[in-house]
PDB file of N, CA and C in Angstrom:
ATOM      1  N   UNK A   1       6.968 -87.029  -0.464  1.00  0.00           N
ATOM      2  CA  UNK A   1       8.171 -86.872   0.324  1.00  0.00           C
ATOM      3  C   UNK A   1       8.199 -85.510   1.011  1.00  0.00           C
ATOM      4  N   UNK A   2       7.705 -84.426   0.015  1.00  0.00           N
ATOM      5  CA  UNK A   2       7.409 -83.134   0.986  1.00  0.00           C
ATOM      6  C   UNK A   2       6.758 -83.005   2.094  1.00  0.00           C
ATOM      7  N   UNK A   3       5.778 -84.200   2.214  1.00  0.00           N
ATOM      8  CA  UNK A   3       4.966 -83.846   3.415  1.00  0.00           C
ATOM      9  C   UNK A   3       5.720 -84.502   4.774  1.00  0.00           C
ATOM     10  N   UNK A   4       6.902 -85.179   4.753  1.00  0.00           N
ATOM     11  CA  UNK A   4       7.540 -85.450   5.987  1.00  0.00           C
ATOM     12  C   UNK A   4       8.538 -84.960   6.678  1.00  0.00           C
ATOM     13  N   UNK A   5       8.602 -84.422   7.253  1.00  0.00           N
ATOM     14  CA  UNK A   5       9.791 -84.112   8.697  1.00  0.00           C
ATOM     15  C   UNK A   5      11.176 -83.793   8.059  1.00  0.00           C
ATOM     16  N   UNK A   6      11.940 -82.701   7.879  1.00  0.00           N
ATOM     17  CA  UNK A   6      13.346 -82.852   7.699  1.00  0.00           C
ATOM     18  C   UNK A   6      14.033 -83.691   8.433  1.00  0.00           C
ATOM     19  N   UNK A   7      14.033 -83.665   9.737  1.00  0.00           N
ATOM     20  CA  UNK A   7      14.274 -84.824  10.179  1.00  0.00           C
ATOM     21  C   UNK A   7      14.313 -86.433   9.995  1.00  0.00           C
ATOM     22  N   UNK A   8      13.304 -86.114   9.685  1.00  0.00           N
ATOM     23  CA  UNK A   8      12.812 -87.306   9.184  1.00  0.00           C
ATOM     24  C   UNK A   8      13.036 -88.103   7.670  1.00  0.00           C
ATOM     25  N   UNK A   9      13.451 -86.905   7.299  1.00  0.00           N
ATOM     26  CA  UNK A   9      13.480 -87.219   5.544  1.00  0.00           C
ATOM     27  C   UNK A   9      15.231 -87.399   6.042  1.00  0.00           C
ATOM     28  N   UNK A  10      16.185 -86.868   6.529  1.00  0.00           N
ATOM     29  CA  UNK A  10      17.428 -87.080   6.576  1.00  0.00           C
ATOM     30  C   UNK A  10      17.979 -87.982   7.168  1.00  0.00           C
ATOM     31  N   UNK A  11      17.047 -88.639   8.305  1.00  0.00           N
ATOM     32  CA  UNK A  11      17.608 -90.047   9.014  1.00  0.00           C
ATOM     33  C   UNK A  11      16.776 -90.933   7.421  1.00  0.00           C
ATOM     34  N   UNK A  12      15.892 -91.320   7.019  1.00  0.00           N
ATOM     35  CA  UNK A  12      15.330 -92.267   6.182  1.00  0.00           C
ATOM     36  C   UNK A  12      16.672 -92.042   5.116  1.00  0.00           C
ATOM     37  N   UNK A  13      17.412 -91.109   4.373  1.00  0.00           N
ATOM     38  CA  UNK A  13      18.364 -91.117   3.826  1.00  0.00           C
ATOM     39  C   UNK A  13      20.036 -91.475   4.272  1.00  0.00           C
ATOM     40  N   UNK A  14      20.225 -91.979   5.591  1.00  0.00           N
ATOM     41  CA  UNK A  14      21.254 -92.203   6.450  1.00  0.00           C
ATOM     42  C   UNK A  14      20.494 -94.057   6.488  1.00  0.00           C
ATOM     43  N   UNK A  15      19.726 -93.902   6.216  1.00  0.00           N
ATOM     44  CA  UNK A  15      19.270 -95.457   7.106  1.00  0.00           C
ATOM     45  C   UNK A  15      19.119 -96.525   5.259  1.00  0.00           C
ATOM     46  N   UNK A  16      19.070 -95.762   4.412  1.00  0.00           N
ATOM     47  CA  UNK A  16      19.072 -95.906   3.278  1.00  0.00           C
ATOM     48  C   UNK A  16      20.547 -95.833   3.163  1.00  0.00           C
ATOM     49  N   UNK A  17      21.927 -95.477   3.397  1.00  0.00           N
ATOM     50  CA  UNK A  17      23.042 -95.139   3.016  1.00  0.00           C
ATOM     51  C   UNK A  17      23.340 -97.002   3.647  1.00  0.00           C
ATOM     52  N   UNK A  18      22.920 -96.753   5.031  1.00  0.00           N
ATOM     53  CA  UNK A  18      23.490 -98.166   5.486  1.00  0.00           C
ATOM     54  C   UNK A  18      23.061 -99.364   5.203  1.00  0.00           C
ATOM     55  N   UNK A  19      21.794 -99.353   5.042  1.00  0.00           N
ATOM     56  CA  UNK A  19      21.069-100.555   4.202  1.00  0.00           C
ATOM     57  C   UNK A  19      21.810-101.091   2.747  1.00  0.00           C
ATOM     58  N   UNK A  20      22.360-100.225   2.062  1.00  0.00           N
ATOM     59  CA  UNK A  20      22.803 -99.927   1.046  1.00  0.00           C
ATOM     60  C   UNK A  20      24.491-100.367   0.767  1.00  0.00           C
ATOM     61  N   UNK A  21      24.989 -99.817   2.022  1.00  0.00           N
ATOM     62  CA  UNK A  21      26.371-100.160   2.424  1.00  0.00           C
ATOM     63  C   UNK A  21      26.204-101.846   2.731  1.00  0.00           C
ATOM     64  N   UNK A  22      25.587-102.068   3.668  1.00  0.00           N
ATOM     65  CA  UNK A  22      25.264-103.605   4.121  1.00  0.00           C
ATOM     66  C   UNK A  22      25.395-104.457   2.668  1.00  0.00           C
ATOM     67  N   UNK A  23      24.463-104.094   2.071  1.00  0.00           N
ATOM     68  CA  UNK A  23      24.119-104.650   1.010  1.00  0.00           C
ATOM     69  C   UNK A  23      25.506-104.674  -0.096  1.00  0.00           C
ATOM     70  N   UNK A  24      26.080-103.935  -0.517  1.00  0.00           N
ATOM     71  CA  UNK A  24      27.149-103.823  -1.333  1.00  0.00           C
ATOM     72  C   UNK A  24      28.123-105.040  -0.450  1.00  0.00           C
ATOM     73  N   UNK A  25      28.577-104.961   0.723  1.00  0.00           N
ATOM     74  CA  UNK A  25      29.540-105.523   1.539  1.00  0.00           C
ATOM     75  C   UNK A  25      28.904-107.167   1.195  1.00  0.00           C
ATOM     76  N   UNK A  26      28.137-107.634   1.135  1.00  0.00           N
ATOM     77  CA  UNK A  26      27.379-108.937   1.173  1.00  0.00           C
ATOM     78  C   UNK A  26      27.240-109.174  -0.285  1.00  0.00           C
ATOM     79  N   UNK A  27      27.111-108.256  -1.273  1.00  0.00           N
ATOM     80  CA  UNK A  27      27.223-108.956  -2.938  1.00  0.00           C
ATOM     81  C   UNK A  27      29.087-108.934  -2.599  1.00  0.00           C
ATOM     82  N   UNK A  28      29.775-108.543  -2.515  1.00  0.00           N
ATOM     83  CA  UNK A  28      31.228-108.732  -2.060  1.00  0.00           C
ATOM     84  C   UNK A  28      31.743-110.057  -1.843  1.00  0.00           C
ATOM     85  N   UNK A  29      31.341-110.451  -0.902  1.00  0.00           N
ATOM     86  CA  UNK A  29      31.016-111.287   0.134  1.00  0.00           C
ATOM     87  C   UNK A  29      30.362-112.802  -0.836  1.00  0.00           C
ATOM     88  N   UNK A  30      29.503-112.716  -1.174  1.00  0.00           N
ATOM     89  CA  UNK A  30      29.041-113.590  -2.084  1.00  0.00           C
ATOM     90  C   UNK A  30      30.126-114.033  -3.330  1.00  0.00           C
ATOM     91  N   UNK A  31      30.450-112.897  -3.790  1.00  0.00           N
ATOM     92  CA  UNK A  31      31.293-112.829  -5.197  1.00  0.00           C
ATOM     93  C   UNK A  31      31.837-113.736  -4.531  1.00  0.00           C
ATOM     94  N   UNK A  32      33.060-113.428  -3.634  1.00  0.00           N
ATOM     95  CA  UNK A  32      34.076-113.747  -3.210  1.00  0.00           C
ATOM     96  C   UNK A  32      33.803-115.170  -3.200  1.00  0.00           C
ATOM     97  N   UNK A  33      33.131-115.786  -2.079  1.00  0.00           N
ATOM     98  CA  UNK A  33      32.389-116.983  -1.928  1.00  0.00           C
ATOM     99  C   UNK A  33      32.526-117.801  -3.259  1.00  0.00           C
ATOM    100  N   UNK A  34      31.832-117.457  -4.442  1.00  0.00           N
ATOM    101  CA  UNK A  34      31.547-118.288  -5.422  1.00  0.00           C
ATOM    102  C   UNK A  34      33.334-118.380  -6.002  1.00  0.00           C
ATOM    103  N   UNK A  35      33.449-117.413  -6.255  1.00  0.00           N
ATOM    104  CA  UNK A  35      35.098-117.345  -6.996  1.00  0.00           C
ATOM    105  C   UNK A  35      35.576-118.974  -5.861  1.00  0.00           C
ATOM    106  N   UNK A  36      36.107-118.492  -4.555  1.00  0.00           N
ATOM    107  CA  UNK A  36      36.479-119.740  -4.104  1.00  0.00           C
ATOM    108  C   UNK A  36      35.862-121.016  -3.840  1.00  0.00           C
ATOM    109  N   UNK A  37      34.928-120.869  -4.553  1.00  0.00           N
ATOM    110  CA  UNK A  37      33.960-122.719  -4.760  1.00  0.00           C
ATOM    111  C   UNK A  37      34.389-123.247  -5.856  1.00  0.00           C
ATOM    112  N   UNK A  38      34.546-122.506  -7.048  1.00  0.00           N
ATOM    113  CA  UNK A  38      34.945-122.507  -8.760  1.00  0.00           C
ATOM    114  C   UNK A  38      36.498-122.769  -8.492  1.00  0.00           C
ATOM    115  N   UNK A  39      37.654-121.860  -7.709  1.00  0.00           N
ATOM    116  CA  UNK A  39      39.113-122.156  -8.010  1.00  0.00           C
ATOM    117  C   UNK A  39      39.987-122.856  -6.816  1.00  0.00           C
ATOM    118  N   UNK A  40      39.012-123.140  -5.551  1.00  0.00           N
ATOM    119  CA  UNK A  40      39.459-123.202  -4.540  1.00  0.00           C
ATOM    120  C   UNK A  40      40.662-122.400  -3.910  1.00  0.00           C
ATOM    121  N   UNK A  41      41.352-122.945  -2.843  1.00  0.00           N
ATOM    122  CA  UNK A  41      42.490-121.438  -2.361  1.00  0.00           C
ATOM    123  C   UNK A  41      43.168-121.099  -2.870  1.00  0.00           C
ATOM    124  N   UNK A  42      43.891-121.335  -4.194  1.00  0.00           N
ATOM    125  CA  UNK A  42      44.782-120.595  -4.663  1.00  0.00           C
ATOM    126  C   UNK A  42      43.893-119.045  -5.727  1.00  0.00           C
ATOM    127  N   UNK A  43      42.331-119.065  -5.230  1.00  0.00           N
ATOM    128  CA  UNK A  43      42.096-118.445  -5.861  1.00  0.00           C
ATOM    129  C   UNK A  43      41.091-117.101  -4.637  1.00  0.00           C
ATOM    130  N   UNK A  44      42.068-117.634  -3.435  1.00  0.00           N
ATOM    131  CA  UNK A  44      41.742-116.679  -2.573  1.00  0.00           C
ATOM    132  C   UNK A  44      42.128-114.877  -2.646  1.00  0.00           C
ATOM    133  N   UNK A  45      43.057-114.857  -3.271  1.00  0.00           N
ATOM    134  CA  UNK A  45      43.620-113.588  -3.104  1.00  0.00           C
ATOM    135  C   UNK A  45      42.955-112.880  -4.313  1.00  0.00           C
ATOM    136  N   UNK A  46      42.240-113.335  -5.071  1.00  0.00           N
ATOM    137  CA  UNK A  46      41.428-112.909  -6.159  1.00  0.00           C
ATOM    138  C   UNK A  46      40.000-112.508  -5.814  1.00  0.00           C
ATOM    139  N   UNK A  47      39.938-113.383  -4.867  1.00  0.00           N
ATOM    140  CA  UNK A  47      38.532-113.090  -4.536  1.00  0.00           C
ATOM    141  C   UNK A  47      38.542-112.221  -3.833  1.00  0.00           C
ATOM    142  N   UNK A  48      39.253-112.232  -2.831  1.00  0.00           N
ATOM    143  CA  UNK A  48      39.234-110.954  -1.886  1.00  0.00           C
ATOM    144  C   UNK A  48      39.195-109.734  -2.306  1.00  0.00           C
ATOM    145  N   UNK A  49      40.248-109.602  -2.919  1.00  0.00           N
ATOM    146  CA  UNK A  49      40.732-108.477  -4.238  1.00  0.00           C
ATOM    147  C   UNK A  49      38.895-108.024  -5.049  1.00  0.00           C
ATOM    148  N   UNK A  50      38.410-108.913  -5.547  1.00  0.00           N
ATOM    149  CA  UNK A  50      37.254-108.736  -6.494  1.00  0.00           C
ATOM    150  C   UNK A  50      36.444-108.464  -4.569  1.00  0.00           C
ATOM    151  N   UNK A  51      36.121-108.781  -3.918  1.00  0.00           N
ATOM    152  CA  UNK A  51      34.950-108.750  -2.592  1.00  0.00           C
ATOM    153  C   UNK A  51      35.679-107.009  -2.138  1.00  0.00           C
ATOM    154  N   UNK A  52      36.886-106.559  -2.336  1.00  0.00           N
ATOM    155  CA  UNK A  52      37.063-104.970  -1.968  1.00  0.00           C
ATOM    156  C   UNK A  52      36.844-104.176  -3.176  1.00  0.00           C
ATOM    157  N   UNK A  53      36.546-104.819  -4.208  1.00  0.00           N
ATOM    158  CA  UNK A  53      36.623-103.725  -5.054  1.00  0.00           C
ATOM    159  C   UNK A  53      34.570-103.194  -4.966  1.00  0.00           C
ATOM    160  N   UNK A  54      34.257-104.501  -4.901  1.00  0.00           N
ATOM    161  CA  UNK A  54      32.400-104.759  -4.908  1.00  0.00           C
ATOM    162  C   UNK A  54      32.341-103.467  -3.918  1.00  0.00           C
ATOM    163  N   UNK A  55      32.571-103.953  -2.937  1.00  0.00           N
ATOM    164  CA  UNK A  55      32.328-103.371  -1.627  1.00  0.00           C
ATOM    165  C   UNK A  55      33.104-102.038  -1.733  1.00  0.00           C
ATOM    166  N   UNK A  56      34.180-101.659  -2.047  1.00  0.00           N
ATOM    167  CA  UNK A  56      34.412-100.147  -2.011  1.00  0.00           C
ATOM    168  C   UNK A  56      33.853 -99.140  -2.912  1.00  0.00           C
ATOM    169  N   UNK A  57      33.420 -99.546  -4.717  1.00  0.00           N
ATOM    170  CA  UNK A  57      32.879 -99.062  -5.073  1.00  0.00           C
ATOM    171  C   UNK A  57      31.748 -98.470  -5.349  1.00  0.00           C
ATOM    172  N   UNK A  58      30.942 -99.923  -4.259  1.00  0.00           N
ATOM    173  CA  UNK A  58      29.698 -99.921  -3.926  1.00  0.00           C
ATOM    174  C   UNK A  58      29.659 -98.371  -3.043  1.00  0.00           C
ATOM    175  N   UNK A  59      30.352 -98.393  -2.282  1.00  0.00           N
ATOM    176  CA  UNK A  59      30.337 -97.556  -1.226  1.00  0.00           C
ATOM    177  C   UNK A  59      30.498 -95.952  -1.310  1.00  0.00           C
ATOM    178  N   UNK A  60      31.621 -96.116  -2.627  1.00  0.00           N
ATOM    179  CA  UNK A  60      31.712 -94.861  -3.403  1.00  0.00           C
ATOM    180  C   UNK A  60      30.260 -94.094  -4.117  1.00  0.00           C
ATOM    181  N   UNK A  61      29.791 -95.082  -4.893  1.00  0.00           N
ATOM    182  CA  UNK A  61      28.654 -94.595  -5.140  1.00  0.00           C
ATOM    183  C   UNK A  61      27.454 -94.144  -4.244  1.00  0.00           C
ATOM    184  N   UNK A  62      27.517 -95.457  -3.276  1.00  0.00           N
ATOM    185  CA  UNK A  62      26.363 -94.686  -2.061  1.00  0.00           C
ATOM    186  C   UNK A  62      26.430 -93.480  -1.613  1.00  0.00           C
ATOM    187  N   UNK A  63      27.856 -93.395  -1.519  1.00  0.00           N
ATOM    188  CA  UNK A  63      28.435 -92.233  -1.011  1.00  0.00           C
ATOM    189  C   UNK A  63      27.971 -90.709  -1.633  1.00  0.00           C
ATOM    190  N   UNK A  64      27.795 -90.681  -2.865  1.00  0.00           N
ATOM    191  CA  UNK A  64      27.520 -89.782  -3.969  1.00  0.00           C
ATOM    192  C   UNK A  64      26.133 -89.595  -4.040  1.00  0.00           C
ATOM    193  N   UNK A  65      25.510 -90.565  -4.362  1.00  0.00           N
ATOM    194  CA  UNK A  65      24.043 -90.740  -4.107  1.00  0.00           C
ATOM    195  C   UNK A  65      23.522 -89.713  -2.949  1.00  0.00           C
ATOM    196  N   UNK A  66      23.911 -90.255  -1.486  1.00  0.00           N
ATOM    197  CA  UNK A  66      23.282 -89.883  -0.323  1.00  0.00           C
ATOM    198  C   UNK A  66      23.997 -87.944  -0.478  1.00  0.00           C
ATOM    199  N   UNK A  67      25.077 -88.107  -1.033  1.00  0.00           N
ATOM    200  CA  UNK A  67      25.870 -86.280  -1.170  1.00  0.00           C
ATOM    201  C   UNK A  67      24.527 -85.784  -1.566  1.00  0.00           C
ATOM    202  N   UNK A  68      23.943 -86.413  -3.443  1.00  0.00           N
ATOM    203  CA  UNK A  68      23.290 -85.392  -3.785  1.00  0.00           C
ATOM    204  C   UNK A  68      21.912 -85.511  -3.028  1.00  0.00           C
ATOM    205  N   UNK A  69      21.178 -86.818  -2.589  1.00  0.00           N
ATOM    206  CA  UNK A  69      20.261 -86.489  -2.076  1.00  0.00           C
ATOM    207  C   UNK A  69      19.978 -85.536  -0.769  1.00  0.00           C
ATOM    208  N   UNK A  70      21.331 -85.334   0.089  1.00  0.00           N
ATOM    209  CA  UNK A  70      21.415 -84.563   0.932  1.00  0.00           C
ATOM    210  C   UNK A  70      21.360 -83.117   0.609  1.00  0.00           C
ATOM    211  N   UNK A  71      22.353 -82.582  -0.875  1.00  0.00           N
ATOM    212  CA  UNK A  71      22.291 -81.604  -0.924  1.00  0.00           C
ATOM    213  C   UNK A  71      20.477 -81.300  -1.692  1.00  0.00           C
ATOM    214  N   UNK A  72      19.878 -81.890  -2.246  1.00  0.00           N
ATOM    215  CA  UNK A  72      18.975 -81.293  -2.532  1.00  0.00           C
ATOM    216  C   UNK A  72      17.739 -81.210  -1.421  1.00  0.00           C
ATOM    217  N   UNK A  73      17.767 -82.246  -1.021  1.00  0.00           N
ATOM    218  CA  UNK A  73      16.823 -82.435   0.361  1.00  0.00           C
ATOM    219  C   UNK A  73      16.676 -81.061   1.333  1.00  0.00           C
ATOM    220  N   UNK A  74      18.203 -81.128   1.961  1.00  0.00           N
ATOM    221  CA  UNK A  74      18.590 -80.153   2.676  1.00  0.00           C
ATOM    222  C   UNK A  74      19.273 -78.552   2.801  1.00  0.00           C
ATOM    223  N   UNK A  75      20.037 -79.195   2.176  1.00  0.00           N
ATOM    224  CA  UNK A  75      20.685 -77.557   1.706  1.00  0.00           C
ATOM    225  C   UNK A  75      20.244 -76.835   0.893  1.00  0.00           C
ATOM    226  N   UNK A  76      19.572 -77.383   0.017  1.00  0.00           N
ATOM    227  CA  UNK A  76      19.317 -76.357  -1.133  1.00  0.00           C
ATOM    228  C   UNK A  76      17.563 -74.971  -0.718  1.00  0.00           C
ATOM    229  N   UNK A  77      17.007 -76.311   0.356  1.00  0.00           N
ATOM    230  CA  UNK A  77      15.995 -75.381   1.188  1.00  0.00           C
ATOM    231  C   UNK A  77      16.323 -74.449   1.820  1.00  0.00           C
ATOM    232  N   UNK A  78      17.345 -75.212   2.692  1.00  0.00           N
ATOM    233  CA  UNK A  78      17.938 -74.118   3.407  1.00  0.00           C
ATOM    234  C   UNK A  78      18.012 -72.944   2.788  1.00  0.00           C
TER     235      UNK A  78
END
């Protein structure tokens, strides 16, 4: 990993954040899906509920992840 581009190493960690984001939003998405195959609509507002929590916490963590890989990547060279 040392031998590539700051540049380069900081977009591959942005492109990794969104791949990542995508991905959380779509296990969400799925959950949700199955919940309303199993209870049908009265078990919509559950699912949704469970598809924001997937997806926001997912996001929280990416979020943290890409912090520290940024700060060590970048700043800490600096």
């Amino acid at each position: 990993m040392s031998q590539l581009s700051l540049r380069l190493r900081v977009f591959l960690i942005f492109a990794a954040l969104a791949a990542g984001l995508l991905t959380t939003i779509a296990a969400g998405i799925l959950t949700a899906r199955m919940m309303l195959l199993d209870g049908g609509l009265p078990a919509l507002t559950d699912a949704l509920a469970m598809m924001a929590l997937i997806a926001g916490f997912g996001a929280l963590g990416l979020s943290a992840l890409v912090w520290y890989l940024f700060d060590t990547t970048v700043a800490r060279p600096i």
